[in-house]
PDB file of N, CA and C in Angstrom:
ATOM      1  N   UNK A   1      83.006  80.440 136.523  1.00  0.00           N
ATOM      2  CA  UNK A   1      84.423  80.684 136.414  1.00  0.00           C
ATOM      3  C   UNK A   1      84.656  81.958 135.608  1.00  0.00           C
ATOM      4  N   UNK A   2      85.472  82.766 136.141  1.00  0.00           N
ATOM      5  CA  UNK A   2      85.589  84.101 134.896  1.00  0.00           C
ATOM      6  C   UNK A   2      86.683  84.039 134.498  1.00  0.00           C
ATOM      7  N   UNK A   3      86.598  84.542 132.815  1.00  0.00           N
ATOM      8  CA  UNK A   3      87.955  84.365 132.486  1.00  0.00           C
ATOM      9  C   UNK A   3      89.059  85.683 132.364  1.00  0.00           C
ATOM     10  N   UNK A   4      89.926  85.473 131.783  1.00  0.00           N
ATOM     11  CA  UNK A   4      91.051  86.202 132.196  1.00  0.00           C
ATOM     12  C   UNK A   4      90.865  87.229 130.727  1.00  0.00           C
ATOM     13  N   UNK A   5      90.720  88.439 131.375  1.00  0.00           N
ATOM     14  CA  UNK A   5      90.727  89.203 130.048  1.00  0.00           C
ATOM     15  C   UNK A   5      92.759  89.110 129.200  1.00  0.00           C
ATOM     16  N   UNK A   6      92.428  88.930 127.989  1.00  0.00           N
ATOM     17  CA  UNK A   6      93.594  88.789 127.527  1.00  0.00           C
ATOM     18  C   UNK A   6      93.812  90.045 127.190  1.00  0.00           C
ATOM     19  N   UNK A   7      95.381  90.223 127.192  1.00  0.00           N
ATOM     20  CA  UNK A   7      96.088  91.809 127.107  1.00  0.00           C
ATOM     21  C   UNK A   7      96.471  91.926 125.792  1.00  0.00           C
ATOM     22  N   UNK A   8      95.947  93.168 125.310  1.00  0.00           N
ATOM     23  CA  UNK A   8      95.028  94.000 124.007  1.00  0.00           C
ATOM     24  C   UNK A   8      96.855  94.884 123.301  1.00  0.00           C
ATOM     25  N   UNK A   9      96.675  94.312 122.211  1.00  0.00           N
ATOM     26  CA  UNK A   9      98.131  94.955 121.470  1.00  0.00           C
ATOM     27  C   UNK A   9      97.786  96.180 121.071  1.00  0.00           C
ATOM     28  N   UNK A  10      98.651  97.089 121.205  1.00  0.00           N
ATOM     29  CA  UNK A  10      98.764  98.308 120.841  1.00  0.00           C
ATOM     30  C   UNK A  10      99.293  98.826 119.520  1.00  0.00           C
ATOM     31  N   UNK A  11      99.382  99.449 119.050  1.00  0.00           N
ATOM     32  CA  UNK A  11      99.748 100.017 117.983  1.00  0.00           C
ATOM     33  C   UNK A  11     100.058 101.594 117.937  1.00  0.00           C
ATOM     34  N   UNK A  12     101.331 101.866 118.030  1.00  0.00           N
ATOM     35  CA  UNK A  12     101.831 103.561 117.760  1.00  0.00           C
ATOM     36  C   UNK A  12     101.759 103.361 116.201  1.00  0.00           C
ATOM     37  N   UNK A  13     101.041 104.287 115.884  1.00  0.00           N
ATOM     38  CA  UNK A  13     100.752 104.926 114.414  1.00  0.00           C
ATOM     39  C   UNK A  13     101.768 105.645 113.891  1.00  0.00           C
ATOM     40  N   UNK A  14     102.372 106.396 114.940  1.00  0.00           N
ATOM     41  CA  UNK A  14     103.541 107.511 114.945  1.00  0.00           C
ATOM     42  C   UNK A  14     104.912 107.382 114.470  1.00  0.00           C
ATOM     43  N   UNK A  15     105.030 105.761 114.834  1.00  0.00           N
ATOM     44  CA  UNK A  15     106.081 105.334 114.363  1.00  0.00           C
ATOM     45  C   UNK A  15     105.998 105.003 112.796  1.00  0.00           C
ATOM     46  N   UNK A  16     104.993 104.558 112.245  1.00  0.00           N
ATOM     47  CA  UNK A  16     104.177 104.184 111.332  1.00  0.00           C
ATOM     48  C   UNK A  16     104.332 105.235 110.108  1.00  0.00           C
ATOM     49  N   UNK A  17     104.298 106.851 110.563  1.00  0.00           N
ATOM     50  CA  UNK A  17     103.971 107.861 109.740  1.00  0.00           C
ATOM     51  C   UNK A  17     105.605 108.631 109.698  1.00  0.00           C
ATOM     52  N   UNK A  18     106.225 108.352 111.140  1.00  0.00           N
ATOM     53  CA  UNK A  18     107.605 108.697 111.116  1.00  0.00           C
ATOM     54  C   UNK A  18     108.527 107.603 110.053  1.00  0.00           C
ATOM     55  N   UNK A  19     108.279 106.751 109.910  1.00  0.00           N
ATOM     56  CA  UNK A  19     109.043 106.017 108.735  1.00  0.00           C
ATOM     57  C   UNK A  19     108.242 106.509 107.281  1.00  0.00           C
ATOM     58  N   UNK A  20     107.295 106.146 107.013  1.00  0.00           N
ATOM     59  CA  UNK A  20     106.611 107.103 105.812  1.00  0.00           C
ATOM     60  C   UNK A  20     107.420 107.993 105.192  1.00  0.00           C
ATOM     61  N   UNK A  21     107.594 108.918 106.320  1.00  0.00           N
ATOM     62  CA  UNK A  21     108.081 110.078 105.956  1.00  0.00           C
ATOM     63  C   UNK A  21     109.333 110.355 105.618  1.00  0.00           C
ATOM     64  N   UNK A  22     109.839 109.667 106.108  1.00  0.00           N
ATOM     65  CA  UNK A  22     111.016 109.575 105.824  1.00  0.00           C
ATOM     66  C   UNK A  22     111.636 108.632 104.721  1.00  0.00           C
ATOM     67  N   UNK A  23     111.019 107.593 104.310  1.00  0.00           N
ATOM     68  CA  UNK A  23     110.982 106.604 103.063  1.00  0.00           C
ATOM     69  C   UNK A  23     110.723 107.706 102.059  1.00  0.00           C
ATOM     70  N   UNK A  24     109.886 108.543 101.924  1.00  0.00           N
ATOM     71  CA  UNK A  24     109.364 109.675 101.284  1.00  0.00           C
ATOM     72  C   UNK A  24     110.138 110.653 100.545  1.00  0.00           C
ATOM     73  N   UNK A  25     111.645 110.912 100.980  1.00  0.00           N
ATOM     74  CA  UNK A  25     112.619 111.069 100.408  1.00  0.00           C
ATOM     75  C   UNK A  25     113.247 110.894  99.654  1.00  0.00           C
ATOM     76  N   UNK A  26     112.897 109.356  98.939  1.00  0.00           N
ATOM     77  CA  UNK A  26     113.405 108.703  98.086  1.00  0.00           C
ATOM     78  C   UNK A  26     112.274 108.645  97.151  1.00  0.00           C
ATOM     79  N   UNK A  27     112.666 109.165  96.033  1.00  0.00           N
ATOM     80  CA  UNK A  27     111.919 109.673  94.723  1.00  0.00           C
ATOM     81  C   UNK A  27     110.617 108.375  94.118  1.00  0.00           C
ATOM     82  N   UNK A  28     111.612 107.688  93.899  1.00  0.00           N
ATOM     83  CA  UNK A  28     111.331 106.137  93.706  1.00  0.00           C
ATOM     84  C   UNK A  28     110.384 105.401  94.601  1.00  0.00           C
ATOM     85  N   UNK A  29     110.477 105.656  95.775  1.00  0.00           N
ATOM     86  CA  UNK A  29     109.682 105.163  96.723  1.00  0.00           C
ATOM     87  C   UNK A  29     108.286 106.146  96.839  1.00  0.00           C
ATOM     88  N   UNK A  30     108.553 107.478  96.963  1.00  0.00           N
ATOM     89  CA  UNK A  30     107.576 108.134  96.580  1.00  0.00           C
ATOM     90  C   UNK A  30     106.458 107.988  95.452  1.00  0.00           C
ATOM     91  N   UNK A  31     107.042 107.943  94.859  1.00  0.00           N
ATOM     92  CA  UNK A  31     106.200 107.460  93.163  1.00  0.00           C
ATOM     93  C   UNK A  31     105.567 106.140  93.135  1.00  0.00           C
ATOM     94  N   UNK A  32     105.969 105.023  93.816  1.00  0.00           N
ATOM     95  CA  UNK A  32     105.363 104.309  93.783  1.00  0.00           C
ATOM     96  C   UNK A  32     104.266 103.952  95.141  1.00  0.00           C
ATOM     97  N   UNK A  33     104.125 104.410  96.285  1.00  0.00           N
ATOM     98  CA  UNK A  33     104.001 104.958  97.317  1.00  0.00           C
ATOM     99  C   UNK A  33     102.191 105.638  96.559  1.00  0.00           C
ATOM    100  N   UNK A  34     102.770 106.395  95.954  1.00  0.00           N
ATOM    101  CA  UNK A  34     101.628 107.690  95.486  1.00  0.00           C
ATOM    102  C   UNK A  34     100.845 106.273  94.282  1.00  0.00           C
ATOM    103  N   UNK A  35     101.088 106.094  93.483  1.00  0.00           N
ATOM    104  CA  UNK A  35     100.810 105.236  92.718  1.00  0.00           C
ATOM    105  C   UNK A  35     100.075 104.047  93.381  1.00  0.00           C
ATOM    106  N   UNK A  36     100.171 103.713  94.285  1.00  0.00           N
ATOM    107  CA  UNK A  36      99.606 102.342  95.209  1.00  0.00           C
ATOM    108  C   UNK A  36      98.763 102.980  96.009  1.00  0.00           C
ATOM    109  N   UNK A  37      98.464 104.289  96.865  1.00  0.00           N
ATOM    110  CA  UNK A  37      97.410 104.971  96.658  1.00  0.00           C
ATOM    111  C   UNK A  37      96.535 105.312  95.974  1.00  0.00           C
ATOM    112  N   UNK A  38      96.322 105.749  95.073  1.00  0.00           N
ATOM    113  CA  UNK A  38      95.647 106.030  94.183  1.00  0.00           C
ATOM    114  C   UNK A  38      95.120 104.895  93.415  1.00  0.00           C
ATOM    115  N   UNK A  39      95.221 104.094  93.316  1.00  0.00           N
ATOM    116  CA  UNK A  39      94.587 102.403  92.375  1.00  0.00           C
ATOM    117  C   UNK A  39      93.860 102.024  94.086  1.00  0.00           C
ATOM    118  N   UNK A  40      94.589 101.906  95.213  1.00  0.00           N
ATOM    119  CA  UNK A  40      94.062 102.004  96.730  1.00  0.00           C
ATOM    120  C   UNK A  40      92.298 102.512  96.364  1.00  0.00           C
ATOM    121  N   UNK A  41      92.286 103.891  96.686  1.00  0.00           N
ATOM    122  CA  UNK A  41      91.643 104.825  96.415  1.00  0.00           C
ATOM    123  C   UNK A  41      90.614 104.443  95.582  1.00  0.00           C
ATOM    124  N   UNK A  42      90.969 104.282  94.221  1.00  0.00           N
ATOM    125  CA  UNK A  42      90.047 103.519  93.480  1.00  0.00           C
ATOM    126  C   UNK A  42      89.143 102.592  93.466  1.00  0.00           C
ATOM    127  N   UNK A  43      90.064 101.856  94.107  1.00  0.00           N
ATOM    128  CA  UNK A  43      89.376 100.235  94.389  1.00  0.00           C
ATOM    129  C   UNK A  43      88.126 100.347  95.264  1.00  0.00           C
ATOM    130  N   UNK A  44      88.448 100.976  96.211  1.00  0.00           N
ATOM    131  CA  UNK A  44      87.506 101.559  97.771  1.00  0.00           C
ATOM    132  C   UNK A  44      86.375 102.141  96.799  1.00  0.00           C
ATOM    133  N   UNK A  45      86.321 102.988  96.403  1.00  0.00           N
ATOM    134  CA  UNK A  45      85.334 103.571  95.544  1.00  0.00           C
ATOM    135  C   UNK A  45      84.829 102.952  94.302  1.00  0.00           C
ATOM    136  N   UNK A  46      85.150 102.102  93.973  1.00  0.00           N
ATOM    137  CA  UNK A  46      84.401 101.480  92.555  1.00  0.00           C
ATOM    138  C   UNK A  46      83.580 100.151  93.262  1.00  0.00           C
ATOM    139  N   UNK A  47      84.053  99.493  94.718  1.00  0.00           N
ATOM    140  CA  UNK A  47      83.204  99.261  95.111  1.00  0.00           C
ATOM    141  C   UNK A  47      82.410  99.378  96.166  1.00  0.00           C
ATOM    142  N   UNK A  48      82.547 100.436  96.983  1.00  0.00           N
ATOM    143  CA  UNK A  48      81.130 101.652  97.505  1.00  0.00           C
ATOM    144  C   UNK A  48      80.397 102.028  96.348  1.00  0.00           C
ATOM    145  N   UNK A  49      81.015 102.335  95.338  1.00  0.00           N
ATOM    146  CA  UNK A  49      79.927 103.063  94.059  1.00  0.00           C
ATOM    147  C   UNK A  49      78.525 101.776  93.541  1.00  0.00           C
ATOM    148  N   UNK A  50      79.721 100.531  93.297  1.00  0.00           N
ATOM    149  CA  UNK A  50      79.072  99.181  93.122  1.00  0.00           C
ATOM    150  C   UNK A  50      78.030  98.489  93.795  1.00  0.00           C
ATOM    151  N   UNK A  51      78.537  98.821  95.078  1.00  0.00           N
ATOM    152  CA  UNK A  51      77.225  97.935  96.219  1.00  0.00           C
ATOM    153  C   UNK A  51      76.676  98.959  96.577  1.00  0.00           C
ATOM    154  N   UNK A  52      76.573 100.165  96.449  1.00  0.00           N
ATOM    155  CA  UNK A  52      75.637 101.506  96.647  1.00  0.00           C
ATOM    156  C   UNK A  52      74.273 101.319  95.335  1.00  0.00           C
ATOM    157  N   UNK A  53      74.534 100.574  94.035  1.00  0.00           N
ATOM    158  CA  UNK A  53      73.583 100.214  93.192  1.00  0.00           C
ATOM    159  C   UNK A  53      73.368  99.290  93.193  1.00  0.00           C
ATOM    160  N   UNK A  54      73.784  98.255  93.905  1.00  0.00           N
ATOM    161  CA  UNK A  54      73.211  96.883  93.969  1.00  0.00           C
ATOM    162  C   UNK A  54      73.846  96.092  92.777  1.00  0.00           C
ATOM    163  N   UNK A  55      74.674  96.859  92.539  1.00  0.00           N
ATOM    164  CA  UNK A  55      75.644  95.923  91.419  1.00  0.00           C
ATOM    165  C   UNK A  55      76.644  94.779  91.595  1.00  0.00           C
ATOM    166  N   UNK A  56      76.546  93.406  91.379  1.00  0.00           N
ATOM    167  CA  UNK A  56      77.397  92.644  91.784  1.00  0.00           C
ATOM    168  C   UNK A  56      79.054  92.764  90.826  1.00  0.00           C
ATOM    169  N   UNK A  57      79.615  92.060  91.521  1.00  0.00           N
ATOM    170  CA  UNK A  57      80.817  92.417  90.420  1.00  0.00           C
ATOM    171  C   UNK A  57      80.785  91.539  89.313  1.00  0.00           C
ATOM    172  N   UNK A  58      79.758  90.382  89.291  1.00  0.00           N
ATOM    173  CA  UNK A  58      79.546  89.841  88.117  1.00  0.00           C
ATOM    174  C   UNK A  58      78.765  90.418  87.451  1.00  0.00           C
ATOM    175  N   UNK A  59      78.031  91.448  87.653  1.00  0.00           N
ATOM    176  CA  UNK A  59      77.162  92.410  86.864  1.00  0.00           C
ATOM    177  C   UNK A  59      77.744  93.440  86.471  1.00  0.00           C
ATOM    178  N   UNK A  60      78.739  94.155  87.014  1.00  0.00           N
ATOM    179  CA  UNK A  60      79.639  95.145  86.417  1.00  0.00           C
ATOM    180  C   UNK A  60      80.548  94.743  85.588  1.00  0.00           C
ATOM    181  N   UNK A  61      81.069  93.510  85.319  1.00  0.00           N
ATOM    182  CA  UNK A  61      81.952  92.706  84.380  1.00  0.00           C
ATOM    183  C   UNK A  61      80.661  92.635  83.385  1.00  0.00           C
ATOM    184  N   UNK A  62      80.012  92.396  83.230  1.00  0.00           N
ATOM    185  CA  UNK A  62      78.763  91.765  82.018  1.00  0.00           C
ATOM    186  C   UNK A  62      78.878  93.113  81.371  1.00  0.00           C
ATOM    187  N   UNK A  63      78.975  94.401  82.693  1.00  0.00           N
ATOM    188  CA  UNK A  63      78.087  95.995  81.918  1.00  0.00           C
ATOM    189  C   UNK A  63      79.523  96.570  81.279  1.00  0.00           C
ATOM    190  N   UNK A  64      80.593  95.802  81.590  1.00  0.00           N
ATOM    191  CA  UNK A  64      81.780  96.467  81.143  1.00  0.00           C
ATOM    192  C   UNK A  64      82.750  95.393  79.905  1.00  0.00           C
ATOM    193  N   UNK A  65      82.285  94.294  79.759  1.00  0.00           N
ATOM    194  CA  UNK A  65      82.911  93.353  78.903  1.00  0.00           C
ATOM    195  C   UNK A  65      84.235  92.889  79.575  1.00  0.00           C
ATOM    196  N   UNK A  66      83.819  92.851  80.976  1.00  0.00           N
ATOM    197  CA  UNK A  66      85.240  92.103  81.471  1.00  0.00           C
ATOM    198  C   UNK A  66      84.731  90.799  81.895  1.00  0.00           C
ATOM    199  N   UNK A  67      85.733  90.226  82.802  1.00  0.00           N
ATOM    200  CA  UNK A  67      85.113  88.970  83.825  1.00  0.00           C
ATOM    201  C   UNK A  67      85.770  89.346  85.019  1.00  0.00           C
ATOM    202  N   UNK A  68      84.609  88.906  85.824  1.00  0.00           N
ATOM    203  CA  UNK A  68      84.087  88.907  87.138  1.00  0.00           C
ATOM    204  C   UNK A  68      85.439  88.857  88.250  1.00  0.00           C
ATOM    205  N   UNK A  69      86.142  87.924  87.929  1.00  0.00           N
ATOM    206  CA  UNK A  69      87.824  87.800  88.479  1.00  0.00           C
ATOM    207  C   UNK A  69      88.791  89.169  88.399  1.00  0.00           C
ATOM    208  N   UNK A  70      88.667  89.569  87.116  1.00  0.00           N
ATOM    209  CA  UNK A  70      89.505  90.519  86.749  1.00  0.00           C
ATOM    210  C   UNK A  70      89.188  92.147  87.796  1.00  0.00           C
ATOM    211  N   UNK A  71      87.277  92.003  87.511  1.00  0.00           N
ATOM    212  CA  UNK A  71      87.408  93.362  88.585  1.00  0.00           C
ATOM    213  C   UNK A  71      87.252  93.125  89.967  1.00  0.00           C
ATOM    214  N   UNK A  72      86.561  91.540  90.230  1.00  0.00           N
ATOM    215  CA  UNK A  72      87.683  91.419  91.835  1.00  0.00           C
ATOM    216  C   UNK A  72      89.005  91.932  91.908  1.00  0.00           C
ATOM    217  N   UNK A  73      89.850  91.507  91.374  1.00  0.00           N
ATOM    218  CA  UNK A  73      91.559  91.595  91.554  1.00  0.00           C
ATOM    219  C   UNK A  73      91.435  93.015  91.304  1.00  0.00           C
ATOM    220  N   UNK A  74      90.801  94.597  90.797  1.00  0.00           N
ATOM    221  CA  UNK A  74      90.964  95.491  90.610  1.00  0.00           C
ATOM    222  C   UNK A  74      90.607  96.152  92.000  1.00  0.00           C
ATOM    223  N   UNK A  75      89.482  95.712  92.269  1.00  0.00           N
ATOM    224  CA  UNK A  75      88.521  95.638  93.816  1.00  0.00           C
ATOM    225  C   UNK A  75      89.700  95.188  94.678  1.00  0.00           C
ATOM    226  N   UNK A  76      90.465  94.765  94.491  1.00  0.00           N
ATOM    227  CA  UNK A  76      91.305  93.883  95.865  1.00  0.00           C
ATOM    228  C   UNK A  76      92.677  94.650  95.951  1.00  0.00           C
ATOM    229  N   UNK A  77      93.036  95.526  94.697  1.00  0.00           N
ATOM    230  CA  UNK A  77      93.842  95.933  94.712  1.00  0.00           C
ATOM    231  C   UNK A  77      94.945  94.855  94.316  1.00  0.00           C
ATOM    232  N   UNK A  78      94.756  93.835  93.793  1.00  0.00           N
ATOM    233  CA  UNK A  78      95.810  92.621  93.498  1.00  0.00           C
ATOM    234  C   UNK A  78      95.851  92.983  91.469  1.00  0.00           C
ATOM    235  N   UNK A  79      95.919  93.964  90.953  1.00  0.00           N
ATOM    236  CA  UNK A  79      96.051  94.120  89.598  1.00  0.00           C
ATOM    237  C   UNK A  79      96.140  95.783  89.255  1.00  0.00           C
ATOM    238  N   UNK A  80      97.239  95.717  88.202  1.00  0.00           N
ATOM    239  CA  UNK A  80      97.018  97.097  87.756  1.00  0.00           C
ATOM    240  C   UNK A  80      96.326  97.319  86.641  1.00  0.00           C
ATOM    241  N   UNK A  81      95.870  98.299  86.620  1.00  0.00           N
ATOM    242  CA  UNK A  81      95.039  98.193  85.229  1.00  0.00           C
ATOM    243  C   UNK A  81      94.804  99.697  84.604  1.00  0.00           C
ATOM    244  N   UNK A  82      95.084  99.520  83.022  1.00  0.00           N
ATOM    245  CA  UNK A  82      95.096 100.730  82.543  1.00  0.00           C
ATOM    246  C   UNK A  82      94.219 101.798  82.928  1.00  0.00           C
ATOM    247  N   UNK A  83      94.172 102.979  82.425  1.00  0.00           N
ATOM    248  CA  UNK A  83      93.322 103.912  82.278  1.00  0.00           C
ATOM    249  C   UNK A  83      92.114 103.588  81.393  1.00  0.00           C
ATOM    250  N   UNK A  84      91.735 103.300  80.143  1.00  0.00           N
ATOM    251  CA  UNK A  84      90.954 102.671  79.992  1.00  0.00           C
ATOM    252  C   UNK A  84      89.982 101.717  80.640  1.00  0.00           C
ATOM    253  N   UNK A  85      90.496 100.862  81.150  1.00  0.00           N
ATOM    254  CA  UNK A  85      89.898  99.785  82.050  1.00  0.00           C
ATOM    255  C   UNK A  85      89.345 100.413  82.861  1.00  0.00           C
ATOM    256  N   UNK A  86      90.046 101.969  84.316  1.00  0.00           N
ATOM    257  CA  UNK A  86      89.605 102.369  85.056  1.00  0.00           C
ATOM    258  C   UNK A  86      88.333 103.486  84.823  1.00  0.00           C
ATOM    259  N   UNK A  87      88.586 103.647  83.247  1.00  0.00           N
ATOM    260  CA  UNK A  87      87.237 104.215  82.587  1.00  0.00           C
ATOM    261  C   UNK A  87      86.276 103.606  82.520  1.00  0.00           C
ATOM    262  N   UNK A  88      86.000 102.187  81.955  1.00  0.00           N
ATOM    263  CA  UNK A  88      85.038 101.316  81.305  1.00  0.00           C
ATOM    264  C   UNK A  88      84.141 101.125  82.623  1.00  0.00           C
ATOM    265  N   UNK A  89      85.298 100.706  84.055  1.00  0.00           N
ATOM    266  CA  UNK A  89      84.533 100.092  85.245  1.00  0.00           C
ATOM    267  C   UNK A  89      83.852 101.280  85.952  1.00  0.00           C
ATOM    268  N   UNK A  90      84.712 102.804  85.695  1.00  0.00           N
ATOM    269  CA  UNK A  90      83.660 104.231  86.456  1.00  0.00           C
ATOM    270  C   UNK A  90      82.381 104.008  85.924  1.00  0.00           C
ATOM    271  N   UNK A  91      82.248 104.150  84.566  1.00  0.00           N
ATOM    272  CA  UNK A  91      81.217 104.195  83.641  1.00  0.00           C
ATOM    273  C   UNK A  91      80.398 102.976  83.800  1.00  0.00           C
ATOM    274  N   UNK A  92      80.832 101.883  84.394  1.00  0.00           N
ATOM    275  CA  UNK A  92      79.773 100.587  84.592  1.00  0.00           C
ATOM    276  C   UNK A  92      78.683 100.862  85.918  1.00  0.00           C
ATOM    277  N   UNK A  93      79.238 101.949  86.697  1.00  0.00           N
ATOM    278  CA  UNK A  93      78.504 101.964  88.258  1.00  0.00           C
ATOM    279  C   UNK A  93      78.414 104.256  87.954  1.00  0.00           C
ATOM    280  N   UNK A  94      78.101 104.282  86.403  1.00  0.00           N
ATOM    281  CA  UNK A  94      77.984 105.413  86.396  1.00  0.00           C
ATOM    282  C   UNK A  94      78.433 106.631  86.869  1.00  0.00           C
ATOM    283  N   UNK A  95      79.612 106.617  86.843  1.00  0.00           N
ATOM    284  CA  UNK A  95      80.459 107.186  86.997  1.00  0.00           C
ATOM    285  C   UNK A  95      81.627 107.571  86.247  1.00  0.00           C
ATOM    286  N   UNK A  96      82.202 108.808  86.088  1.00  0.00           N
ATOM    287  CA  UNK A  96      83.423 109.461  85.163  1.00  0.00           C
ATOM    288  C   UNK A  96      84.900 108.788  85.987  1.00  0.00           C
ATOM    289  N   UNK A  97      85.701 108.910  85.399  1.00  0.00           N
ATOM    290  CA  UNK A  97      87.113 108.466  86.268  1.00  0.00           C
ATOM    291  C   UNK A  97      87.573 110.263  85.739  1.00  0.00           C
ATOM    292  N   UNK A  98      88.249 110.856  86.447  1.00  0.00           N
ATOM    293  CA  UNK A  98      88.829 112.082  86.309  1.00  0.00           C
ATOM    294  C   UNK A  98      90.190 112.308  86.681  1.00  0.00           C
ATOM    295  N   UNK A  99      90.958 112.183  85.651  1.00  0.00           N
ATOM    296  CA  UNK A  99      92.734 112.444  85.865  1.00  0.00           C
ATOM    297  C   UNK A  99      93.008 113.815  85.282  1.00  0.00           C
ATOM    298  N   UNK A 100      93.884 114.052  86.472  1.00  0.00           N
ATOM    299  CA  UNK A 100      94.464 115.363  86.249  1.00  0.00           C
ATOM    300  C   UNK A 100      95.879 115.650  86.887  1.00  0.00           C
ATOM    301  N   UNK A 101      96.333 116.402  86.187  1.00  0.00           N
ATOM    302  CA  UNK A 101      98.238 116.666  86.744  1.00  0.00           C
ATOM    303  C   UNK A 101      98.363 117.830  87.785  1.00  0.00           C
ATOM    304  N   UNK A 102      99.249 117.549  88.817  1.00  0.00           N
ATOM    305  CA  UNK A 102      98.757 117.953  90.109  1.00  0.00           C
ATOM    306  C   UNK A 102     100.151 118.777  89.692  1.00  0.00           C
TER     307      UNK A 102
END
């Protein structure tokens, strides 16, 4: 019996980047927009940096004096967390955190 290929949803991106952009206007939305990127950004990279050394995140909490939950939720993007903090966890998977004013 063959089955019925089921019909595949699409997605315009365009519309996607045309609202963006236009939300983008609004200062407020911008700023936080840019801000939720960047912790984004972070997260992606502290753990590529992490499982690139074979570091678990209960081992980067031990090397940083946190717990294991806390830099999940940093990893997940479900927490904000100071500058400090985003120092302690660069420096746990050897690495600098580098801020600068654009």
């Amino acid at each position: 019996m063959k089955s019925k290929k089921e019909p595949r949803a699409t997605v315009d991106f365009g519309i996607h980047r045309r609202m963006v952009k236009e939300y983008m206007k609004n200062p407020e939305f911008k700023e936080a927009y840019e801000t939720e990127w960047m912790l984004h950004e972070f997260a992606e990279q502290l753990a590529f940096e992490r499982k690139k050394k074979h570091i678990t995140q209960k081992g980067l909490a031990k090397k940083t004096g946190m717990k294991q939950q806390e830099v999940s939720r940093i990893e997940r993007g479900d927490q904000n967390a100071k500058v400090a903090t985003l120092m302690r966890l660069a420096g746990g998977v050897g690495k600098k955190l580098i801020v600068k004013l654009g």
